[in-house]
C-alpha atoms as a PDB file:
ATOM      1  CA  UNK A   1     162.513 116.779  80.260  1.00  0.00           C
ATOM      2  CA  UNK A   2     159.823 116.471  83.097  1.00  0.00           C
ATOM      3  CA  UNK A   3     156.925 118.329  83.411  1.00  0.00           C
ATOM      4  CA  UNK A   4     155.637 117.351  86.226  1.00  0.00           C
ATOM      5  CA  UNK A   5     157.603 120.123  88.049  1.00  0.00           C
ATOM      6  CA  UNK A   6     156.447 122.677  85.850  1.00  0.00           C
ATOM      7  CA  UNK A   7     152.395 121.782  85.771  1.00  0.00           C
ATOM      8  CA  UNK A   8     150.386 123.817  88.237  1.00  0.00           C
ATOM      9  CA  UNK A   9     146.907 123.899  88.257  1.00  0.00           C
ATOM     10  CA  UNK A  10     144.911 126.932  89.680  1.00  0.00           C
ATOM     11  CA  UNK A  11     142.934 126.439  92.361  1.00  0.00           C
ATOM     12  CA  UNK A  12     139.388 125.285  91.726  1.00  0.00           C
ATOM     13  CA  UNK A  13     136.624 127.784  92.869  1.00  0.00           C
ATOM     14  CA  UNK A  14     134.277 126.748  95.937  1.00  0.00           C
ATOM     15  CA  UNK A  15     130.987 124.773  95.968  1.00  0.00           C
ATOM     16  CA  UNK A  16     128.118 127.432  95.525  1.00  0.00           C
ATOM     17  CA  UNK A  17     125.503 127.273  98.072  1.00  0.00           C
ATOM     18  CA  UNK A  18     122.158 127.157  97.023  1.00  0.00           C
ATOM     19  CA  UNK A  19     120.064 130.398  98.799  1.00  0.00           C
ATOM     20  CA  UNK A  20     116.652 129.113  97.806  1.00  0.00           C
ATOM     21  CA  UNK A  21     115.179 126.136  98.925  1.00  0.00           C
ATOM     22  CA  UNK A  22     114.067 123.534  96.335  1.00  0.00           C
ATOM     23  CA  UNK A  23     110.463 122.473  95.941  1.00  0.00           C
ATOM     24  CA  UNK A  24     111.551 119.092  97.545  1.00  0.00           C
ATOM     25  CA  UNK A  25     113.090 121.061 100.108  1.00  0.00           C
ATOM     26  CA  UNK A  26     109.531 123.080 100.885  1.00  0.00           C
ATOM     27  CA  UNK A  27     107.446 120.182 100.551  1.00  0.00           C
ATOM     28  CA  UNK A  28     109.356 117.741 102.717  1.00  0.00           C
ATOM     29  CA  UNK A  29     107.156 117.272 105.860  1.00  0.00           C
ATOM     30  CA  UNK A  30     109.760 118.040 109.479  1.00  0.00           C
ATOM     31  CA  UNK A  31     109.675 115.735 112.193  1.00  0.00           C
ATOM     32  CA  UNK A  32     107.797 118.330 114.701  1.00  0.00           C
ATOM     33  CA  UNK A  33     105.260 118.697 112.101  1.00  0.00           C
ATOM     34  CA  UNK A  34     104.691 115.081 111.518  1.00  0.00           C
ATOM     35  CA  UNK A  35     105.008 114.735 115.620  1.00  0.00           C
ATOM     36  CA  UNK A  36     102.256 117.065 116.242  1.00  0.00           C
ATOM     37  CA  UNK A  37     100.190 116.154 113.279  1.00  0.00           C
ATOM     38  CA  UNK A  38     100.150 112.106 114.785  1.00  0.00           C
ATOM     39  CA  UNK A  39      99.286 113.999 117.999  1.00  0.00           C
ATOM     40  CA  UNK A  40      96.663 115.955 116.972  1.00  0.00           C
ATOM     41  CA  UNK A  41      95.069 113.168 115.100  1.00  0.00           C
ATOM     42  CA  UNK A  42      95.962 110.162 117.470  1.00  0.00           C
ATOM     43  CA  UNK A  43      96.443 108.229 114.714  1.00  0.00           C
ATOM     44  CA  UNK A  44      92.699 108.472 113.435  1.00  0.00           C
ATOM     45  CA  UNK A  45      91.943 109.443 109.819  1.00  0.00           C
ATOM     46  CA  UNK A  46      90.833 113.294 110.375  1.00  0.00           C
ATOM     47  CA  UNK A  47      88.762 113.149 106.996  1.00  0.00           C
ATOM     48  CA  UNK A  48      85.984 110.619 107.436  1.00  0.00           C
ATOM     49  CA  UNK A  49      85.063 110.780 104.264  1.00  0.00           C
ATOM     50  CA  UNK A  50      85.201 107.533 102.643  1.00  0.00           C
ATOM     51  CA  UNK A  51      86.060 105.384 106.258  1.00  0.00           C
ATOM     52  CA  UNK A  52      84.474 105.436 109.818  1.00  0.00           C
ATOM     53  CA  UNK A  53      87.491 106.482 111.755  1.00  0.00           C
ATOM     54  CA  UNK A  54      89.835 104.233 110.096  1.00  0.00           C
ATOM     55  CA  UNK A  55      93.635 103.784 111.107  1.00  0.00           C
ATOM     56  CA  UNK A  56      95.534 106.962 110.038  1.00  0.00           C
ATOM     57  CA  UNK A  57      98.592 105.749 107.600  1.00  0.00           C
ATOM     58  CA  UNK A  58      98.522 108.946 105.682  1.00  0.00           C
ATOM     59  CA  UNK A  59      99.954 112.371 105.554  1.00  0.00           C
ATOM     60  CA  UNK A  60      98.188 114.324 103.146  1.00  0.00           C
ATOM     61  CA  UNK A  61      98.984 118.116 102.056  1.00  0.00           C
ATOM     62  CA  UNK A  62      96.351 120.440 101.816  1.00  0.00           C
ATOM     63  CA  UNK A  63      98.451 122.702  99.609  1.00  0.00           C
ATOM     64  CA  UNK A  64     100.356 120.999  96.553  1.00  0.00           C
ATOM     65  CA  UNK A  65     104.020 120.536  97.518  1.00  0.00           C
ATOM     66  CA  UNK A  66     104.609 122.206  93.476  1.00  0.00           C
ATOM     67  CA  UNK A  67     102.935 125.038  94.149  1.00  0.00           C
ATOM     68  CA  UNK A  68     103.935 125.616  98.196  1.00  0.00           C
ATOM     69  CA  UNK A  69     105.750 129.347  99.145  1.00  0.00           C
ATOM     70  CA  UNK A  70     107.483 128.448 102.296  1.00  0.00           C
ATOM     71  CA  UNK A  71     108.035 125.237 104.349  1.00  0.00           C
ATOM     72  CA  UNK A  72     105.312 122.449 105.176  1.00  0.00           C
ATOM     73  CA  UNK A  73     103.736 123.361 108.766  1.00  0.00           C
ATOM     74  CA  UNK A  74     100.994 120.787 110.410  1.00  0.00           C
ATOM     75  CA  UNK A  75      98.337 123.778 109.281  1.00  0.00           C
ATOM     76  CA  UNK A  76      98.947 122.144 105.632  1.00  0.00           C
ATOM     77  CA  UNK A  77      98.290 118.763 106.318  1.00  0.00           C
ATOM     78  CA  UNK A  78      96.021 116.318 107.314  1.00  0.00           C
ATOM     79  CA  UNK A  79      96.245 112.599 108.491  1.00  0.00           C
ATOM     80  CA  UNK A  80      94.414 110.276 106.808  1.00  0.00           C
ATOM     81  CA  UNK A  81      93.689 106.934 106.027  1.00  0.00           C
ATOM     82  CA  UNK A  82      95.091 105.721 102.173  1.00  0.00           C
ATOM     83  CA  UNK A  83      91.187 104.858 101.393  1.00  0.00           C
ATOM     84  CA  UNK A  84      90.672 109.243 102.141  1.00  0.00           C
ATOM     85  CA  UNK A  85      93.830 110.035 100.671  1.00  0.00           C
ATOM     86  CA  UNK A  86      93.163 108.481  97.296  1.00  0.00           C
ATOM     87  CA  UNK A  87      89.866 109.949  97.471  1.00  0.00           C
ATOM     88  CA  UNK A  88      91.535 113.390  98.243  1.00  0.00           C
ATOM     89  CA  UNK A  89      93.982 113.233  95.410  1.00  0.00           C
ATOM     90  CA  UNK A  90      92.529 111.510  92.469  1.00  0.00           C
ATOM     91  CA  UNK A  91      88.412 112.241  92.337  1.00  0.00           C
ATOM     92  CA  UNK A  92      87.126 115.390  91.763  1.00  0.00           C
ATOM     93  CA  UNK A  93      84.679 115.658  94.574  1.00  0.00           C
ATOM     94  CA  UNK A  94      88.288 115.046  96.522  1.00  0.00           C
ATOM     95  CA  UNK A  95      90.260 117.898  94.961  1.00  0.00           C
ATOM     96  CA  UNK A  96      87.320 120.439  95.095  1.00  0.00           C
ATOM     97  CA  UNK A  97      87.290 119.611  98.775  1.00  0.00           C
ATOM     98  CA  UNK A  98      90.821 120.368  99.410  1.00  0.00           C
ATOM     99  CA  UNK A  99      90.779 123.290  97.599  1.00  0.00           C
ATOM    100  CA  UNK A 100      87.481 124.458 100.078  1.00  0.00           C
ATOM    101  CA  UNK A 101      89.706 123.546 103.272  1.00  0.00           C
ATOM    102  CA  UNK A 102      93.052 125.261 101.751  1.00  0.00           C
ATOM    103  CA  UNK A 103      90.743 128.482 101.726  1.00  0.00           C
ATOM    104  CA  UNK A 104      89.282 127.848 105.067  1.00  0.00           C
ATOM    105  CA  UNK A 105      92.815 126.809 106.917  1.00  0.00           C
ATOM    106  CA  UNK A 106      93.444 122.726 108.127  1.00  0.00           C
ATOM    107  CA  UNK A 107      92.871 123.757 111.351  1.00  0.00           C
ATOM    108  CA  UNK A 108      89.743 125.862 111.118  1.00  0.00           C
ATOM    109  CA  UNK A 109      88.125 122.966 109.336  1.00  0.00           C
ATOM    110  CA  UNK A 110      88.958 120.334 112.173  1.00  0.00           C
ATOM    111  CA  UNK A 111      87.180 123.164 114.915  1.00  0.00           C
ATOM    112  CA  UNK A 112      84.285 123.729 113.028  1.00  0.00           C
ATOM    113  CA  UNK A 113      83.787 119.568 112.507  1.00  0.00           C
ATOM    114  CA  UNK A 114      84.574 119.598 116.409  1.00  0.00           C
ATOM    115  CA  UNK A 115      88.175 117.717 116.559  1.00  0.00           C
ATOM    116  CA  UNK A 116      89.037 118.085 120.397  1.00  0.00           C
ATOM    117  CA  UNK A 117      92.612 118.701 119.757  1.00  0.00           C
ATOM    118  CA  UNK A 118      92.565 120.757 116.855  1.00  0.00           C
ATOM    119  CA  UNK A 119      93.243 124.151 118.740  1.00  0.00           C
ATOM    120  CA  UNK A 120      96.875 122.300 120.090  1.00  0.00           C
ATOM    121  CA  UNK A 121      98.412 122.365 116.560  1.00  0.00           C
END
């Protein structure tokens, strides 16, 4: 007797698409952001806070990448040296501050300290 002639599966249903994009997804930092973020900071830490114009290694978001509603834009970032970015993320003078310039806007905070290119982003 062989059943091999008489087995037949049923098709197996499509992959589902996911509609909404993950957290990853939203948080994830595009390649024209980070290109006009490096421009508008040419590669200088925008914070000053803990340096003197150190070399910017940094990208640091404004807005928490958990808590984020649509996709990263250079408005929700900043570019920093790691010295600013650990004191942006882990002190609370740090966090307080980025909550101020999440209120205020990224870019409205680098016009009213007077960054020349601020108004390009």
């Amino acid at each position: 007797m062989d059943l091999s002639l008489e087995f037949n599966p049923a098709p197996k249903p499509g992959k589902k698409r996911r509609v909404k994009p993950t957290q990853r997804l939203l948080g994830a930092i595009s390649a024209a952001a980070d290109r006009s973020l490096k421009n508008r900071s040419d590669y200088i830490c925008e914070l000053n806070e803990k340096c003197r114009g150190a070399c910017a290694t940094d990208r640091a978001h404004m807005i928490g990448r958990r808590i984020i509603p649509y996709r990263t834009t250079v408005d929700d970032l900043l570019h920093v040296c790691k010295e600013c970015h650990i004191w942006l993320d882990e002190t609370p003078q740090g966090i307080r501050f980025r909550r101020k310039v999440r209120e205020i806007g990224t870019s409205a905070y680098l016009l009213q300290r007077g960054c020349r290119d601020a108004e390009r982003s």
